[in-house]
C-alpha atoms as a PDB file:
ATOM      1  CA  UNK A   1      -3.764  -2.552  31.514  1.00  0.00           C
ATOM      2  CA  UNK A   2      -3.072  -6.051  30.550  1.00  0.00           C
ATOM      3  CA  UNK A   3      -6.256  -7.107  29.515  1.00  0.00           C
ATOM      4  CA  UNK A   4      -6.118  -3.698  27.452  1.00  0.00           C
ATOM      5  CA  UNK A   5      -2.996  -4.705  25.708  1.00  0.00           C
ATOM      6  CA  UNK A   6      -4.191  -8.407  25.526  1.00  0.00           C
ATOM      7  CA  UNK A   7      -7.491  -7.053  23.871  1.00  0.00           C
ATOM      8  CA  UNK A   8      -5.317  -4.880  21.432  1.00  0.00           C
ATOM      9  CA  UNK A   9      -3.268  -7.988  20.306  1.00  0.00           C
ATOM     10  CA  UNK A  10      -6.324 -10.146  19.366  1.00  0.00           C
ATOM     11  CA  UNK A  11      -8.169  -6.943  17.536  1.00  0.00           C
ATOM     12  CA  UNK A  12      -4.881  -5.982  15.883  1.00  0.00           C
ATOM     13  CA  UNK A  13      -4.872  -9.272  14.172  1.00  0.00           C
ATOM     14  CA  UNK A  14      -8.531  -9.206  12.326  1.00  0.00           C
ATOM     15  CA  UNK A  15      -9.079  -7.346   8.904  1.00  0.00           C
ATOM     16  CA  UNK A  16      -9.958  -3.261   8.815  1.00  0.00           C
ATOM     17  CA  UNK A  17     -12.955  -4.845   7.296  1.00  0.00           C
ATOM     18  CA  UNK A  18     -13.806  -7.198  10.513  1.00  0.00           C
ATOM     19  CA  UNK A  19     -12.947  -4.637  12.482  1.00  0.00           C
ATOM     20  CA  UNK A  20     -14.891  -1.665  10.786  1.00  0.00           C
ATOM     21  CA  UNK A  21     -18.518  -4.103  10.076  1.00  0.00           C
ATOM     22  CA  UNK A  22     -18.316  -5.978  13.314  1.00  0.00           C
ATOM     23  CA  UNK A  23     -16.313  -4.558  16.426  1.00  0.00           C
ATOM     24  CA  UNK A  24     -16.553  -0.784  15.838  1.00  0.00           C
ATOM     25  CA  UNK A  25     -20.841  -1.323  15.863  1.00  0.00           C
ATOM     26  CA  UNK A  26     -20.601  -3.563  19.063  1.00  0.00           C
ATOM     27  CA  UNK A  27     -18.218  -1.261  20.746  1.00  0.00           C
ATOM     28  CA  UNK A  28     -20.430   1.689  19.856  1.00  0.00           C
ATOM     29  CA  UNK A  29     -23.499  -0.101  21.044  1.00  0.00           C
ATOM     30  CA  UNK A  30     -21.677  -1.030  24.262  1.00  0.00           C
ATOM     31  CA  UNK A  31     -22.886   0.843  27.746  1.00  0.00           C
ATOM     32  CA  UNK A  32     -20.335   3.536  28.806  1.00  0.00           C
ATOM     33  CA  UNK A  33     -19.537   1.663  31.647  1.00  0.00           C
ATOM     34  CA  UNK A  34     -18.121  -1.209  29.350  1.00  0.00           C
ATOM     35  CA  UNK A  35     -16.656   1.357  26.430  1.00  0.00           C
ATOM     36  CA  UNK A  36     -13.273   1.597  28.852  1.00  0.00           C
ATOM     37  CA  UNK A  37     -13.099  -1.833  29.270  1.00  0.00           C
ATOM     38  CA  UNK A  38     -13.189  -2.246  24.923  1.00  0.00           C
ATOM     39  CA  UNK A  39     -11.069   0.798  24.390  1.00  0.00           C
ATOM     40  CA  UNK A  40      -7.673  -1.305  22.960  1.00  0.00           C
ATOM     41  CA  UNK A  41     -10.475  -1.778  19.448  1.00  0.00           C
ATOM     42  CA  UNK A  42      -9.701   2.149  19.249  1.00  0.00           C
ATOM     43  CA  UNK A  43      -5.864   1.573  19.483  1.00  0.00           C
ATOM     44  CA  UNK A  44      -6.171  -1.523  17.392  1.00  0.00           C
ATOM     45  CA  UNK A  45      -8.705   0.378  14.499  1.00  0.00           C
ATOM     46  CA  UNK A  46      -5.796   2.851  14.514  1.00  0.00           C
ATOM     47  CA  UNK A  47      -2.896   0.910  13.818  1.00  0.00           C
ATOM     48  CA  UNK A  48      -4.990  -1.067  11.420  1.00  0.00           C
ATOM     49  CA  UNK A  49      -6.748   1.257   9.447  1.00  0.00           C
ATOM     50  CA  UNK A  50      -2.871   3.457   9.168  1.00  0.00           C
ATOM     51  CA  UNK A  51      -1.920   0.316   6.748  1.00  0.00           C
ATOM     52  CA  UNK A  52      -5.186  -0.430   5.529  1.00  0.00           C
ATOM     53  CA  UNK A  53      -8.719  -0.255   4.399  1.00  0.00           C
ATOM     54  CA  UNK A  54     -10.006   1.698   1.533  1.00  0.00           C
ATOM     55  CA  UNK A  55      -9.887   5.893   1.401  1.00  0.00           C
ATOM     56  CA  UNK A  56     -13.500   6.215   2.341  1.00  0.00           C
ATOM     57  CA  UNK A  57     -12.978   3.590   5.314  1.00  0.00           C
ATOM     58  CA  UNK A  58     -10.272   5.988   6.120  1.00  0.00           C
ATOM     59  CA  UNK A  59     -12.701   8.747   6.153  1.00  0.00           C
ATOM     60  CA  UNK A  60     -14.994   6.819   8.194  1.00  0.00           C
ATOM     61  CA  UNK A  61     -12.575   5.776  10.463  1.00  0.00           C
ATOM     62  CA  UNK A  62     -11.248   9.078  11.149  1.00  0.00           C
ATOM     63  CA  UNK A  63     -14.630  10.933  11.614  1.00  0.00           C
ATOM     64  CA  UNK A  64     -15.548   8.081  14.411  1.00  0.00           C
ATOM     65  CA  UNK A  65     -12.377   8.519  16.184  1.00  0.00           C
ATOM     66  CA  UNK A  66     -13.209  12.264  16.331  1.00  0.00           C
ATOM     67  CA  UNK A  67     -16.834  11.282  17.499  1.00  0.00           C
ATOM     68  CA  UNK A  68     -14.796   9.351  20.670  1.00  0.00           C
ATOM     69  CA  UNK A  69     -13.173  12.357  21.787  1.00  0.00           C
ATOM     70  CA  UNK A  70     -16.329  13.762  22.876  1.00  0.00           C
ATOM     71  CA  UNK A  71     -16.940  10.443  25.211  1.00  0.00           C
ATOM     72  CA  UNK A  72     -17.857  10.556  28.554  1.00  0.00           C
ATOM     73  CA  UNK A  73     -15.045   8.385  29.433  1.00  0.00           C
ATOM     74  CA  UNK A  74     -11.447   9.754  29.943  1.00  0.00           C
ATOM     75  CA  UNK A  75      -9.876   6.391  28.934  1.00  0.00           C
ATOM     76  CA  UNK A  76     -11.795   6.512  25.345  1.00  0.00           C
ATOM     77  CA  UNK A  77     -11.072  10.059  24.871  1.00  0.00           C
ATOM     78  CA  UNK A  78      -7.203   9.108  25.635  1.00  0.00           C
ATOM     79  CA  UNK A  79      -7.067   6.129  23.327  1.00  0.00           C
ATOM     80  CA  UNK A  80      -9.090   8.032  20.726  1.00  0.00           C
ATOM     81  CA  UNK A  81      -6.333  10.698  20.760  1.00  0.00           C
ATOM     82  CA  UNK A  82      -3.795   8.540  20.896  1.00  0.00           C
ATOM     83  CA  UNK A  83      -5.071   7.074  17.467  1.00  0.00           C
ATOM     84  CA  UNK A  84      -5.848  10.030  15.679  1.00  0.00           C
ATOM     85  CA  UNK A  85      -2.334  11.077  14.654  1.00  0.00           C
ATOM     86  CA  UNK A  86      -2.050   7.697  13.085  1.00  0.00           C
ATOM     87  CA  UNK A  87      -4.571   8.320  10.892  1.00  0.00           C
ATOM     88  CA  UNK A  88      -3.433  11.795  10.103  1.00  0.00           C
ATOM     89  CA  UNK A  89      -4.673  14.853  11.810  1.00  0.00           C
ATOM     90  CA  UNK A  90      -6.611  17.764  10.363  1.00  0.00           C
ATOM     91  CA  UNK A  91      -7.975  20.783  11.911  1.00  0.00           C
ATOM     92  CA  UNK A  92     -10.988  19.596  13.341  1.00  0.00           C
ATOM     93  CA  UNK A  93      -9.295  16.659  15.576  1.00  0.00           C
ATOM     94  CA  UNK A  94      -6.990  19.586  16.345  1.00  0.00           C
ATOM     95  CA  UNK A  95      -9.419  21.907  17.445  1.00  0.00           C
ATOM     96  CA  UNK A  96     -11.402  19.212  18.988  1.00  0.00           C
ATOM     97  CA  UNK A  97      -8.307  18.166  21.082  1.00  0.00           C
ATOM     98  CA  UNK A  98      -7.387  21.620  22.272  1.00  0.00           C
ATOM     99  CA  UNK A  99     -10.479  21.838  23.528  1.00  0.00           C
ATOM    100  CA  UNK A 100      -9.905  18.812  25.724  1.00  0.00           C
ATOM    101  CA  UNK A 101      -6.374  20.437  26.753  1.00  0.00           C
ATOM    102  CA  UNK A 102      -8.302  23.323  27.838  1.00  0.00           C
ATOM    103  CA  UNK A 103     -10.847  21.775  30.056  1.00  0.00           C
ATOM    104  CA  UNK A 104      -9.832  18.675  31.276  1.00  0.00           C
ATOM    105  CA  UNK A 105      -8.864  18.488  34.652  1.00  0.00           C
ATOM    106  CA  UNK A 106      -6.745  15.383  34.358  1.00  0.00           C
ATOM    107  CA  UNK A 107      -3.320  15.255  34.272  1.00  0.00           C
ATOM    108  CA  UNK A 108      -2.958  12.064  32.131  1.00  0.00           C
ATOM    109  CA  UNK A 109      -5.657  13.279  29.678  1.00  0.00           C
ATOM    110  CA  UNK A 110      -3.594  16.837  29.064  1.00  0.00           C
ATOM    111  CA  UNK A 111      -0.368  14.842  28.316  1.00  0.00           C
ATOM    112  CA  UNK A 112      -1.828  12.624  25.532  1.00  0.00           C
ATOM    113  CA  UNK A 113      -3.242  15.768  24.495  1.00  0.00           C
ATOM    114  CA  UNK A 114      -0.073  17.234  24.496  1.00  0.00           C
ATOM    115  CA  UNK A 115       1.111  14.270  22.501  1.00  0.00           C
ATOM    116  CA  UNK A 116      -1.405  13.946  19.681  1.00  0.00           C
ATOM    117  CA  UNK A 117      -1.157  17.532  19.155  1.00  0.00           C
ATOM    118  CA  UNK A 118       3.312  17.377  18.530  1.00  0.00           C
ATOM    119  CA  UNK A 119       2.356  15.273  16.005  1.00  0.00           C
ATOM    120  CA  UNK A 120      -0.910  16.707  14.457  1.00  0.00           C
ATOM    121  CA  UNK A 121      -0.342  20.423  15.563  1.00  0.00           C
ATOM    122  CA  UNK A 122      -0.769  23.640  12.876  1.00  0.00           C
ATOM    123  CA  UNK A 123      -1.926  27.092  13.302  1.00  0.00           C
ATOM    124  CA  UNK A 124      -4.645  26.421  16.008  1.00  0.00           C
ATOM    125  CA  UNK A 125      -1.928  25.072  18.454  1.00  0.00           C
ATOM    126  CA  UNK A 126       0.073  27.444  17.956  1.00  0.00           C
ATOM    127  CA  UNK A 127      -2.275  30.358  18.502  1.00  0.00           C
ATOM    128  CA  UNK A 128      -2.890  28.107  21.924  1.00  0.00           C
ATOM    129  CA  UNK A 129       0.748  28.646  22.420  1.00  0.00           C
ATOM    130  CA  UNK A 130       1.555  32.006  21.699  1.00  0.00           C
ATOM    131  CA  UNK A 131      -1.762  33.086  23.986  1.00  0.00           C
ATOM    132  CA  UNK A 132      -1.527  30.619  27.125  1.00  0.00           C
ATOM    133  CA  UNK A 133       0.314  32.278  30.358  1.00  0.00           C
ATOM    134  CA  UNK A 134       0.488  28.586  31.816  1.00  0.00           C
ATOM    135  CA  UNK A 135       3.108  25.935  30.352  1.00  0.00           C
ATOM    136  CA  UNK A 136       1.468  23.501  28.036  1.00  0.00           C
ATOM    137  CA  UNK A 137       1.915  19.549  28.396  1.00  0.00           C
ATOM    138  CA  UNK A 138       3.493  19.596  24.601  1.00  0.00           C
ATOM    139  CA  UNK A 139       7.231  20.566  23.374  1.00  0.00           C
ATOM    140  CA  UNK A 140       7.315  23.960  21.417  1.00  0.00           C
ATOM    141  CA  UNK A 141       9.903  23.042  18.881  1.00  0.00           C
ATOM    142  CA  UNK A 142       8.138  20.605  17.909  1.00  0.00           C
ATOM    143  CA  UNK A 143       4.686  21.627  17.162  1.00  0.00           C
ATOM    144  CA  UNK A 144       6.526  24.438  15.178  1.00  0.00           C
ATOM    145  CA  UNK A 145       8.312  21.819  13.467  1.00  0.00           C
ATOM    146  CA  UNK A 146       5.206  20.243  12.326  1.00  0.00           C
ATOM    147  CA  UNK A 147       3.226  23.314  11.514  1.00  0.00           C
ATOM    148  CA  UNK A 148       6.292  24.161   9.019  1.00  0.00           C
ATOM    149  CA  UNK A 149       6.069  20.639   7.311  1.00  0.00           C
END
């Protein structure tokens, strides 16, 4: 965790552009046993890239961190969705996240799913919501909240 956060601090403090042209291709050319290890760049490309970069970095941006939620690694996927709703959700990442809410099998993975999808939630979620007999790791007021933003 520390070297995570200590990772994020040093990433957090380079340009989107840095960031973008040299650590997002290292970190995607990385094994997947070292992609955990790098996964405060995700957290750090998210927070950037919220303030910064141009509208088709944005674009960019966004479509990769969609790419990470279908990584093999449960950390990546977490930080990925973690980052998403920083960049602004669409329906895609929400479908895409649902999906992870539906078949992961780990407890700490559900609840950041739960979290991205307060924040990002629309119709899809709710759907989820109105169909699932099981309680979902995500407040209901809220997601309506957000769909009727």
């Amino acid at each position: 965790m520390k070297a995570d956060n200590d990772l994020y601090r040093q990433m957090r403090t380079l340009s989107a552009e840095h960031l973008w042209t040299i650590e997002v291709p290292k970190f995607n050319q990385a094994s997947a046993t070292d992609r955990p290890r790098l996964a405060g760049l995700i957290r750090a490309v998210g927070v950037v890239f919220a303030s910064s970069g141009t509208a088709s970095q944005k674009v960019a941006v966004k479509a990769w961190m969609k790419s990470l939620l279908q990584d093999p690694s449960e950390k990546v996927r977490r930080y990925a969705m973690a980052a998403i709703p920083k960049l602004g959700g669409d329906v895609e990442a929400e479908k895409e996240i649902l999906s992870i809410l539906k078949t992961s099998s780990v407890d700490r993975e559900k609840r950041k799913a739960g979290a991205a999808l307060e924040k990002i939630a629309g119709q899809e979620t709710l759907q989820t919501l109105a169909q699932s007999q099981t309680p979902l790791p995500f407040s209901e007021q809220k997601i309506r909240a957000n769909v009727a933003r």
